[in-house]
Protein backbone atom coordinates (compact mmCIF):
# COMPACT_ATOMS: atom_id res chain seq x y z
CA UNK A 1 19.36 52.36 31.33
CA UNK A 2 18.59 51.98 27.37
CA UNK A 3 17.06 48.33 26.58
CA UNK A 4 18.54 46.74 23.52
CA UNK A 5 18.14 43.46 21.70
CA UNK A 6 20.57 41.26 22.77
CA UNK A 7 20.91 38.19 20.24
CA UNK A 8 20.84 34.37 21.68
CA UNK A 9 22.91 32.24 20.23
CA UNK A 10 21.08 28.83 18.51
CA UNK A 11 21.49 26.24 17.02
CA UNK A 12 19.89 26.27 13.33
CA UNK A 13 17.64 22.95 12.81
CA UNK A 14 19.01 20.42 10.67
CA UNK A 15 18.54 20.54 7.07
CA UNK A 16 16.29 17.97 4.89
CA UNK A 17 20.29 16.56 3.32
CA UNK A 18 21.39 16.56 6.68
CA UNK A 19 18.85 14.26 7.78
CA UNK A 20 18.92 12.24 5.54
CA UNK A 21 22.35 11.51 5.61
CA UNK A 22 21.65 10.95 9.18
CA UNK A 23 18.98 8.34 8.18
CA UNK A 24 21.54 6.25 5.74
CA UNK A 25 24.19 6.23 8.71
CA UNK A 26 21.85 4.67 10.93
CA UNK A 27 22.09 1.44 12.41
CA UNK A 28 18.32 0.91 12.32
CA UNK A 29 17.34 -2.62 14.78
CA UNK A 30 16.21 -5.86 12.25
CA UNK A 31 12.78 -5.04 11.86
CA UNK A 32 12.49 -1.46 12.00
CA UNK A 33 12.97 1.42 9.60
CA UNK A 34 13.41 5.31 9.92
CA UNK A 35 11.39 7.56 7.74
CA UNK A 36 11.38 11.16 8.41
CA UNK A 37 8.15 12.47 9.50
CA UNK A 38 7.27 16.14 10.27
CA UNK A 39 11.13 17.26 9.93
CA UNK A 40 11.74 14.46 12.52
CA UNK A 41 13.37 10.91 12.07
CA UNK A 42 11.01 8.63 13.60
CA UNK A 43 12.18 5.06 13.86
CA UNK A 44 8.93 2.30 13.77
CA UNK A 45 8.73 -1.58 13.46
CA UNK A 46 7.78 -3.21 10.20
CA UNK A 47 4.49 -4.63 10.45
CA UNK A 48 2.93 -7.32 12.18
CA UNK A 49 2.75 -11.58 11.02
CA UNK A 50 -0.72 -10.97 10.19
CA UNK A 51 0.07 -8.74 7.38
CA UNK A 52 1.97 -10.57 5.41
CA UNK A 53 -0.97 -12.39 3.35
CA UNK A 54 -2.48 -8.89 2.52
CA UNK A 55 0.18 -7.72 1.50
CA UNK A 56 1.20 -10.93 -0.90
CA UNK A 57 -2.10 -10.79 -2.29
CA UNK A 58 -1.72 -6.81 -2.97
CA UNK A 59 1.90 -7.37 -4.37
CA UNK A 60 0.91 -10.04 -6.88
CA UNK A 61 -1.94 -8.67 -7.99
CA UNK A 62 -0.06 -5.31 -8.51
CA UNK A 63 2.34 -7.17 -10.15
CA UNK A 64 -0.04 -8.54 -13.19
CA UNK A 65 -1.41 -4.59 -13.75
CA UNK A 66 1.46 -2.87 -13.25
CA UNK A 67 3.25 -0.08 -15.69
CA UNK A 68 5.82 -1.67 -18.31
CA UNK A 69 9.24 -0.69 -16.77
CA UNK A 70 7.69 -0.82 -12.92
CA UNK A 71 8.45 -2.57 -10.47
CA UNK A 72 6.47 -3.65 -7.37
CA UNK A 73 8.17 -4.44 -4.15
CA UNK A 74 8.56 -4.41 -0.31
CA UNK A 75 11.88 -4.03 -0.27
CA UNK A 76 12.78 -1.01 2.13
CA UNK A 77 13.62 1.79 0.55
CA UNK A 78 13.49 5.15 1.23
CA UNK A 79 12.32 7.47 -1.29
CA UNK A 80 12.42 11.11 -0.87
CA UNK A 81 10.02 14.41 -1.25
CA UNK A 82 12.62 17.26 -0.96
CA UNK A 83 9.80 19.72 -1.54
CA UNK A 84 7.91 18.72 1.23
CA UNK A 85 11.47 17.63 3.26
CA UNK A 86 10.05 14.43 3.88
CA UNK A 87 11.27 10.56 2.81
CA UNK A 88 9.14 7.88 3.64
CA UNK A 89 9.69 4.15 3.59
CA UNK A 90 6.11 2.82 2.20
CA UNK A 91 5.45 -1.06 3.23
CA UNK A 92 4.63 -1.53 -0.50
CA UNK A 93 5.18 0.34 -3.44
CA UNK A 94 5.58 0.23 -7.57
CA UNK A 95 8.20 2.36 -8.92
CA UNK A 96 9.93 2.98 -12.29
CA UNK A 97 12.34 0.76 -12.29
CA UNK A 98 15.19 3.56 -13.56
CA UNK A 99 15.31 5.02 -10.02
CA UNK A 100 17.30 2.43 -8.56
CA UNK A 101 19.93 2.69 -11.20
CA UNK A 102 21.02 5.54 -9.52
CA UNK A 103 23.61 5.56 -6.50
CA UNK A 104 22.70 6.45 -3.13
CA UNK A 105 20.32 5.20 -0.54
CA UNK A 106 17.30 7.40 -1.30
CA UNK A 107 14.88 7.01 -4.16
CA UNK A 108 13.43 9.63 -6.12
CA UNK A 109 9.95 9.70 -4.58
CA UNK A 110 8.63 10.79 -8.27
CA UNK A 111 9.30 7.42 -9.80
CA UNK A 112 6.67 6.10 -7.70
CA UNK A 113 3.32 5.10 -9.78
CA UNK A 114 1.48 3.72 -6.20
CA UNK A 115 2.13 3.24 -2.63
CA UNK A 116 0.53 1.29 0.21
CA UNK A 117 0.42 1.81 3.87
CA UNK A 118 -0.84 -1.17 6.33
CA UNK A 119 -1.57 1.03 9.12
CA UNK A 120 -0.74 0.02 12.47
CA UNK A 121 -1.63 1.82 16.29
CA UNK A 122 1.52 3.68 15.55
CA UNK A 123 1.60 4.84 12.02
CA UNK A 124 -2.14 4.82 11.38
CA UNK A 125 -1.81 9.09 12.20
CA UNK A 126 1.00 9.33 9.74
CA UNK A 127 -0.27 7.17 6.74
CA UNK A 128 -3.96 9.29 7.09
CA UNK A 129 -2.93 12.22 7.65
CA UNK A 130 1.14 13.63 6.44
CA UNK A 131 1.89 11.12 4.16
CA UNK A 132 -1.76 11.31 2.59
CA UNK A 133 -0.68 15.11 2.28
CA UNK A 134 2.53 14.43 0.54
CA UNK A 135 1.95 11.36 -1.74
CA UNK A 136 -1.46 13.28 -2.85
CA UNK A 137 0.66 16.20 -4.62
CA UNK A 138 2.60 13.48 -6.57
CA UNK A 139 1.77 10.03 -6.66
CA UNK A 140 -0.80 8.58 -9.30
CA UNK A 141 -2.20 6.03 -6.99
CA UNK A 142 -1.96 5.70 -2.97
CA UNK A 143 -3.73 2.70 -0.97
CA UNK A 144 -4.30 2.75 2.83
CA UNK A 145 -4.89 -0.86 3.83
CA UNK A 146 -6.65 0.35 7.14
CA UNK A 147 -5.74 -3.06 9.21
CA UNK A 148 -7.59 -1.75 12.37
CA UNK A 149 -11.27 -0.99 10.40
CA UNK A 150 -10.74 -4.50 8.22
CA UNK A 151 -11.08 -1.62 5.00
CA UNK A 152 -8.65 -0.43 2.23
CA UNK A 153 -9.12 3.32 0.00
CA UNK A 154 -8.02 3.91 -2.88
CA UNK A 155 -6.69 7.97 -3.91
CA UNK A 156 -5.77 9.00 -7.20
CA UNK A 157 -5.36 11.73 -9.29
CA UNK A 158 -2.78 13.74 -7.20
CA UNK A 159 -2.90 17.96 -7.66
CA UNK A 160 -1.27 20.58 -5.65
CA UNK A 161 -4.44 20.74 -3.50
CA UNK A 162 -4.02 16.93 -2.65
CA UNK A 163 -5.90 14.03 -4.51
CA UNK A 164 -8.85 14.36 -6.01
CA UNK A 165 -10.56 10.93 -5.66
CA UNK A 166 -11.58 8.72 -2.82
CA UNK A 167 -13.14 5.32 -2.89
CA UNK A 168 -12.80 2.89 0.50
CA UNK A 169 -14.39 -0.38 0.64
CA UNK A 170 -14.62 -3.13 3.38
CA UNK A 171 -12.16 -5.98 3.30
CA UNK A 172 -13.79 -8.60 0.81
CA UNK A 173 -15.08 -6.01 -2.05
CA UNK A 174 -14.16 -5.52 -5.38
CA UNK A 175 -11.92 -2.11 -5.46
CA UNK A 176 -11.54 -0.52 -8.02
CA UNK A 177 -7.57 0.81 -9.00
CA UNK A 178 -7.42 3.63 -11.33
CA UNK A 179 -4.69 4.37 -14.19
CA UNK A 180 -2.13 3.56 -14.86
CA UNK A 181 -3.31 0.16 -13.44
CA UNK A 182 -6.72 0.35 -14.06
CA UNK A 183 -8.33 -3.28 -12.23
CA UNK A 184 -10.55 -4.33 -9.58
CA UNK A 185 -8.36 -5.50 -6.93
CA UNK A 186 -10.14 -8.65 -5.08
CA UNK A 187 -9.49 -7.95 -1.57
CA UNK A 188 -11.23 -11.13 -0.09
CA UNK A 189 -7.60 -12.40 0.84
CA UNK A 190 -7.28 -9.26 2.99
């Protein structure tokens, strides 16, 4: 008896489009939102009560600094990476304001000029770890508001390699925000 190959048929994954189509059809639950993660769509609640001062005192004070012709909202939308095939809904984020002139559910994800993640037990992986990969090759300024340590960092100066700087403080100290903001964000309201 000769051995041969003998071909299985499969299924091919779904592409990045294709998910992300699949994303904008979704129904997603009040209070939830689907990002895709890892070449997966994982569906997540928005954060907690308790994070809604941080995150008023982060938004106005973005607000006064930001870029002429950005905005800064926590609206969700889902802005894409197709070279990483990932789209992420951050829980704060300034953004040239020309992306959403556009049609479609998806933002471009390089009109974004800073994010913020509030981490949570569930998403505290993701925002240290894959988005911090993918935000690092292309957005200016990324914020982790670390709600479980009581500390926020701030990374800048994205390059293929990831960023490039690194500065965390404790809840109630002065932090420093690079270009194209370039403040001291009080976080004693955090």
């Amino acid at each position: 008896m000769i051995e041969r190959a003998t071909p299985i048929d499969h299924e091919a994954p779904p592409t990045f489009e294709t998910l992300l189509r699949t994303v904008a059809e979704m129904d997603t639950p009040d209070g939830f939102k689907a990002e895709l993660i890892r070449g997966k769509i994982i569906v997540s609640p928005w954060s907690k009560l308790r994070y809604l001062r941080p995150m008023r005192a982060l938004r106005r004070q973005l607000e006064a600094h930001s870029p002429d012709g950005h905005i800064v909202e926590t609206t969700p939308i889902l802005f894409r990476f197709p070279a990483a095939k990932r789209a992420y809904g951050p829980d704060l984020f300034v953004a040239d304001e020309t992306a959403f002139k556009e049609e479609g559910r998806h933002a471009d994800g390089e009109a974004l000029s800073l994010v913020a993640e509030f981490t949570s037990v569930s998403t505290k992986d993701a925002d240290w770890h894959e988005k911090l990969d993918v935000y690092g090759q292309l957005v200016p300024v990324y914020l982790v508001v670390d709600m479980q340590a009581s500390e926020i960092t701030c990374f800048s100066d994205p390059s293929p390699h990831g960023y490039q700087y690194r500065k965390t403080v404790p809840f109630g100290t002065p932090l420093p925000v690079p270009e194209p903001f370039g403040f001291s964000l009080d976080t004693t309201g955090f």
